[in-house]
Protein backbone atom coordinates (compact mmCIF):
# COMPACT_ATOMS: atom_id res chain seq x y z
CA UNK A 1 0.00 0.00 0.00
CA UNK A 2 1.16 3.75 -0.71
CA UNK A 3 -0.19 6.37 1.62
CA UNK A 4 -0.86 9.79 0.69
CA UNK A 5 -1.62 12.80 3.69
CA UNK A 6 -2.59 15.71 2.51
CA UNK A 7 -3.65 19.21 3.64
CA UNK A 8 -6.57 21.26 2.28
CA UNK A 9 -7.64 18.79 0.13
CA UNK A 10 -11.27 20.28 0.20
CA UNK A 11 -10.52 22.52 -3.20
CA UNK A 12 -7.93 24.00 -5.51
CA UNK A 13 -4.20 22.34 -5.42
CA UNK A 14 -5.33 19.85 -2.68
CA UNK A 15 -8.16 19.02 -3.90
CA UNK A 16 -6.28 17.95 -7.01
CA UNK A 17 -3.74 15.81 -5.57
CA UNK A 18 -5.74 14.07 -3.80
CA UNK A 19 -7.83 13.43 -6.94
CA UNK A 20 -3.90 12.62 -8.29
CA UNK A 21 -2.90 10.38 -6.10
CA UNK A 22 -5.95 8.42 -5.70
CA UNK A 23 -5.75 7.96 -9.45
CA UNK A 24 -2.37 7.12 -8.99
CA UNK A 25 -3.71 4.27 -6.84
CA UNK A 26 -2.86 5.41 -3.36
CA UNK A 27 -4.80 5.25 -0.09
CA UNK A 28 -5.76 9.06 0.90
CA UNK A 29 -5.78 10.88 3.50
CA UNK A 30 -6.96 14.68 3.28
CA UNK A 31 -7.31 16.92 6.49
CA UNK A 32 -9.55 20.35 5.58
CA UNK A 33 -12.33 22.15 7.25
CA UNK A 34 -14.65 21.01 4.53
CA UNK A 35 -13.25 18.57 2.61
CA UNK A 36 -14.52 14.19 2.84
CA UNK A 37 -11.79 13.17 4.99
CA UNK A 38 -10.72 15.00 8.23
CA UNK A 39 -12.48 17.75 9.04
CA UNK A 40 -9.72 20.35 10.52
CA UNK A 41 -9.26 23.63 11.45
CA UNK A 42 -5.39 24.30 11.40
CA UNK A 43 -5.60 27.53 12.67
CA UNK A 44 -6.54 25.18 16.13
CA UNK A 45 -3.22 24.16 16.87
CA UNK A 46 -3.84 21.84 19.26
CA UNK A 47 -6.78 19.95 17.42
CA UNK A 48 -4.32 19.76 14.26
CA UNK A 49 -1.54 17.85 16.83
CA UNK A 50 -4.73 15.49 17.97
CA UNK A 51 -5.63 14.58 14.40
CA UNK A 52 -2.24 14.54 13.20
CA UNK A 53 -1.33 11.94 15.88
CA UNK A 54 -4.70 10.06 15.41
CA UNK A 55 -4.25 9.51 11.80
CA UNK A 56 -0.77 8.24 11.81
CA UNK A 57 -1.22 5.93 14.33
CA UNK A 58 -4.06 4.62 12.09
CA UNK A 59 -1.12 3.63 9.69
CA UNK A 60 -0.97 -0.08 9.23
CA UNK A 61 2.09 -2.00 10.93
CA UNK A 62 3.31 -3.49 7.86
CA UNK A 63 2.44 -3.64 4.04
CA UNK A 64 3.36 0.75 3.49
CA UNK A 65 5.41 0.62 0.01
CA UNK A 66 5.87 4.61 0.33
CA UNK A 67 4.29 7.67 2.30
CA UNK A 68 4.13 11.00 0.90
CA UNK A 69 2.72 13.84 3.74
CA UNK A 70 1.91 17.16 1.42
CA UNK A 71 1.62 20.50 3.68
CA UNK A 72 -0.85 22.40 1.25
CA UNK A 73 -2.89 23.89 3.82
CA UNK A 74 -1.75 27.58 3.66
CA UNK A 75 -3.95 31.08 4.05
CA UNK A 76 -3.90 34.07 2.35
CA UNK A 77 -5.06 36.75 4.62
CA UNK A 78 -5.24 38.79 5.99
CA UNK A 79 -4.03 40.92 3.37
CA UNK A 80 -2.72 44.94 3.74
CA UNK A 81 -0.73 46.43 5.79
CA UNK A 82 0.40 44.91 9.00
CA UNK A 83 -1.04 47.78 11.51
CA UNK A 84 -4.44 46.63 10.27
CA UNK A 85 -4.16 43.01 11.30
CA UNK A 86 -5.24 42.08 14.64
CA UNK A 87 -3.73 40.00 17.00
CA UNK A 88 -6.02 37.23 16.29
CA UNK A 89 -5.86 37.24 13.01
CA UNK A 90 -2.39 37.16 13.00
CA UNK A 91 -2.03 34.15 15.32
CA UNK A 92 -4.68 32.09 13.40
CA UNK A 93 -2.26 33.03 9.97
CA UNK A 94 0.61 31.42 11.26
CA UNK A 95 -1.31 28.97 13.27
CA UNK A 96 -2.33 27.62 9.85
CA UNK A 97 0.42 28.04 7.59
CA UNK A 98 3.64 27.51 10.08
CA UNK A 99 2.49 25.77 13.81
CA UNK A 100 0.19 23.10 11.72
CA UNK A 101 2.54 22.42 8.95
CA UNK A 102 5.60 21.64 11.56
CA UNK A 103 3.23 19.52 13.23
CA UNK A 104 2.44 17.67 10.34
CA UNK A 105 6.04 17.43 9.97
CA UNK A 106 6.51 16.53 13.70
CA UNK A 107 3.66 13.51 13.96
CA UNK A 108 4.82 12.51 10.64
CA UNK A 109 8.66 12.13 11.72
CA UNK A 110 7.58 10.53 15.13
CA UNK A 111 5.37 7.76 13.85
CA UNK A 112 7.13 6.85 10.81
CA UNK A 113 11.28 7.15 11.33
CA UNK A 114 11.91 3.95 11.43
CA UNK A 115 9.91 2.66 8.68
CA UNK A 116 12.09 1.33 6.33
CA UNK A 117 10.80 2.60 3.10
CA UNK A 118 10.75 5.98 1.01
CA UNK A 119 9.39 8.65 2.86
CA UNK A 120 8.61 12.46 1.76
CA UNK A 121 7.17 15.37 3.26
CA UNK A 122 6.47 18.37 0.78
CA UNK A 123 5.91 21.69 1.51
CA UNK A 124 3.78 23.51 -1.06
CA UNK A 125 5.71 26.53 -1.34
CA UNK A 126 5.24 30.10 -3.03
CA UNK A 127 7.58 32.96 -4.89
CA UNK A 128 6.63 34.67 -2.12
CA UNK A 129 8.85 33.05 0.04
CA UNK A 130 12.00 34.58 -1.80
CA UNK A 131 10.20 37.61 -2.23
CA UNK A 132 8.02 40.58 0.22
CA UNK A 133 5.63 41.83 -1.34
CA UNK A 134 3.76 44.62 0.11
CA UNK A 135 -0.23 44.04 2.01
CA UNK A 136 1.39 40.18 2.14
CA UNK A 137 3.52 40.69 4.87
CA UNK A 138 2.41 37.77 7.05
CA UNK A 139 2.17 35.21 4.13
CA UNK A 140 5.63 36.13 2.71
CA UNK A 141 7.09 34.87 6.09
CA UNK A 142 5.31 32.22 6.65
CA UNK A 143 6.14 30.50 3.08
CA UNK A 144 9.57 31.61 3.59
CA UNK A 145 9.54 30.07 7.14
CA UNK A 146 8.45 26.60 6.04
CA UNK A 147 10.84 26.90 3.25
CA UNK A 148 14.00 27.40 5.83
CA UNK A 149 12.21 24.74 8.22
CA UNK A 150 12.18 22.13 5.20
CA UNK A 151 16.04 22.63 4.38
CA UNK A 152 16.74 22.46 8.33
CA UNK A 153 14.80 19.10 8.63
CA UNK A 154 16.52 17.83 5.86
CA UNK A 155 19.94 18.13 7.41
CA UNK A 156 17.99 16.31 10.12
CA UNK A 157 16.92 13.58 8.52
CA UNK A 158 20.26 13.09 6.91
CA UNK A 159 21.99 11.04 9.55
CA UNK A 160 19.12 9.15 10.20
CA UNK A 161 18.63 5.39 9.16
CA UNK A 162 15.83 5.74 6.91
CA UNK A 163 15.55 9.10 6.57
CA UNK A 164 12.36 11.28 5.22
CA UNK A 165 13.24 12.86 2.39
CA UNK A 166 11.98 16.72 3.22
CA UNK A 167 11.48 19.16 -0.19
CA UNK A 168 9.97 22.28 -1.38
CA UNK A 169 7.74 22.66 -4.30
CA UNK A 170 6.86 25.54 -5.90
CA UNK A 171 3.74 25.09 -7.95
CA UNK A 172 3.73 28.90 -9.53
CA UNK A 173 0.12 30.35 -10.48
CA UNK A 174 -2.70 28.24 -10.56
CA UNK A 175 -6.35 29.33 -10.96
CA UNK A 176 -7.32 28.60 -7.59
CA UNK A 177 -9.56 30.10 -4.93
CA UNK A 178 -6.34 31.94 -3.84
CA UNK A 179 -6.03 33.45 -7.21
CA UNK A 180 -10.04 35.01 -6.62
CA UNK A 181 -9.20 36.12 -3.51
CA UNK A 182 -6.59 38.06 -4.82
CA UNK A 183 -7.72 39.86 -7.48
CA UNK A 184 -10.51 40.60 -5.14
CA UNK A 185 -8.59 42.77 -2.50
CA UNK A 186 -8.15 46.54 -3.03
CA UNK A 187 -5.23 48.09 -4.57
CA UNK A 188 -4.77 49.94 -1.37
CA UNK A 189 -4.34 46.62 0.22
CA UNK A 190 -2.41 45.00 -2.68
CA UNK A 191 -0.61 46.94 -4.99
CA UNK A 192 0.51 44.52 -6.89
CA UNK A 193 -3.29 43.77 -7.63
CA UNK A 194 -3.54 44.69 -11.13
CA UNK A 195 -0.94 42.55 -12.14
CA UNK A 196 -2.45 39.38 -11.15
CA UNK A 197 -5.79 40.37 -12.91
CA UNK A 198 -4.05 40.55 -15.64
CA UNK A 199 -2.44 36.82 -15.36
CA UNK A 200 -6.04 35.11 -15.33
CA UNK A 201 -7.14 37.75 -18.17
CA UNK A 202 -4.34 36.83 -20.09
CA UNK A 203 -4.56 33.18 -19.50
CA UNK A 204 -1.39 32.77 -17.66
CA UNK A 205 -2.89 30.57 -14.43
CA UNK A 206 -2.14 26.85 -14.56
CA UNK A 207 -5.05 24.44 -13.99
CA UNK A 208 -4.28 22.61 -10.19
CA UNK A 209 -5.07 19.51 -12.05
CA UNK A 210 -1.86 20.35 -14.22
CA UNK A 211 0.15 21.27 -11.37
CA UNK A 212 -0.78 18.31 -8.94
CA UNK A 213 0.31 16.01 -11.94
CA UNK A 214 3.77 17.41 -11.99
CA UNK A 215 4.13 17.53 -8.03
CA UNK A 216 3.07 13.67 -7.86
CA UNK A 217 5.91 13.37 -10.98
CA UNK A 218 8.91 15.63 -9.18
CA UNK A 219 8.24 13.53 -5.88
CA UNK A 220 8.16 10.51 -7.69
CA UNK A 221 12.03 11.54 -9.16
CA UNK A 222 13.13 11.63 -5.76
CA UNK A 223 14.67 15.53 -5.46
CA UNK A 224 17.22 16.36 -3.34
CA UNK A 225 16.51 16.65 -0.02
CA UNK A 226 16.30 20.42 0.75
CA UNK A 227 16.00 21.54 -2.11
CA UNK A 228 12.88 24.27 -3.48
CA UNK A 229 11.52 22.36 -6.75
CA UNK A 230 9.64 23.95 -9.56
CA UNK A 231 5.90 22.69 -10.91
């Protein structure tokens, strides 16, 4: 059996590998606050560790060819300027897109280490991780975050027996919910606003279905541990 975990699999990129994978002929499981599998809020810390832990304990003793763990899960918002976030909103941002995903990581790691077979954890990454952008303040550092925390927890994994292999994908711009959202925000809030309006007018957004087809592909190669991989 190969074993599949991925984040926001309720629409979009997740959505699509999932429907990859399963076509693919691998067991699935998603984790999203309205997708079929797990229902999750990963801005709740603490109920992402529970369900994290739950699920991978689930894992069969024996018969696991390969597991692949996707962190996909990421939020936008809130967008502008950082003196208009609040507090809250701030923590539930990097609740979601940082605490969750190196939990993932973390129940991942702990219940699986010593499985002898190929192991991968990808981190759906973003340009914006190599680049600020201005009204994106909070999800510039949390894509560049993971993207640091990935090349750390490779060295990790390096002198380990059977080590996970931990990458970075970069899937580029899809025409995704993300993408609305986006093009929906102000230019006072976004500057940059016009330019992406003119990506989905132009036709430059990849399908996810596209995309989720080349991540399943890249993994499949076997990348470098560390290393940020393009879609």
């Amino acid at each position: 059996m190969r074993l599949a975990l991925i984040t926001g699999g309720s629409r979009g990129l997740g959505a699509a590998l999932c429907n990859e994978y399963r076509g693919r002929n691998w067991k699935v499981i998603e984790f999203s606050r309205s997708g079929p599998g797990v229902r999750l809020d990963l801005a709740d810390t603490a109920a992402a560790a529970a369900a994290f832990a739950e699920a991978f304990v689930q894992i069969p003793s024996f018969a696991v060819d390969e597991i692949v763990v996707i962190n996909n899960a990421a939020v936008l918002g809130p967008v502008g300027p950082v003196a208009k976030a609040t507090p809250a909103a701030i923590a539930a941002h990097f609740g979601t897109n940082i605490i969750s995903a190196i939990l993932l990581a973390r129940a991942f790691i702990s219940a699986c280490q010593e499985r002898d077979c190929p192991k991968t954890f990808v981190n759906i990454s973003s340009g914006a991780a190599v680049k600020g952008h201005a009204g994106w303040s909070l999800y510039c550092t949390s894509k560049a975050a993971m993207e640091n925390f990935v090349r750390a927890l490779a060295l990790e994994q390096a002198s380990q027996r059977f080590p996970v292999r931990a990458i970075n994908v970069n899937p580029g711009v899809m025409d995704t919910a993300m993408q609305a959202e986006i093009r929906a925000v102000s230019v006072e809030d976004f500057p940059e606003r016009e330019r992406f309006v003119r990506l989905k007018l132009d036709g430059q957004l990849s399908p996810p279905e596209l995309v989720a087809t080349r991540i399943a592909d890249l993994v499949a190669s076997r990348p470098e541990p560390g290393t940020t991989v393009s879609a």
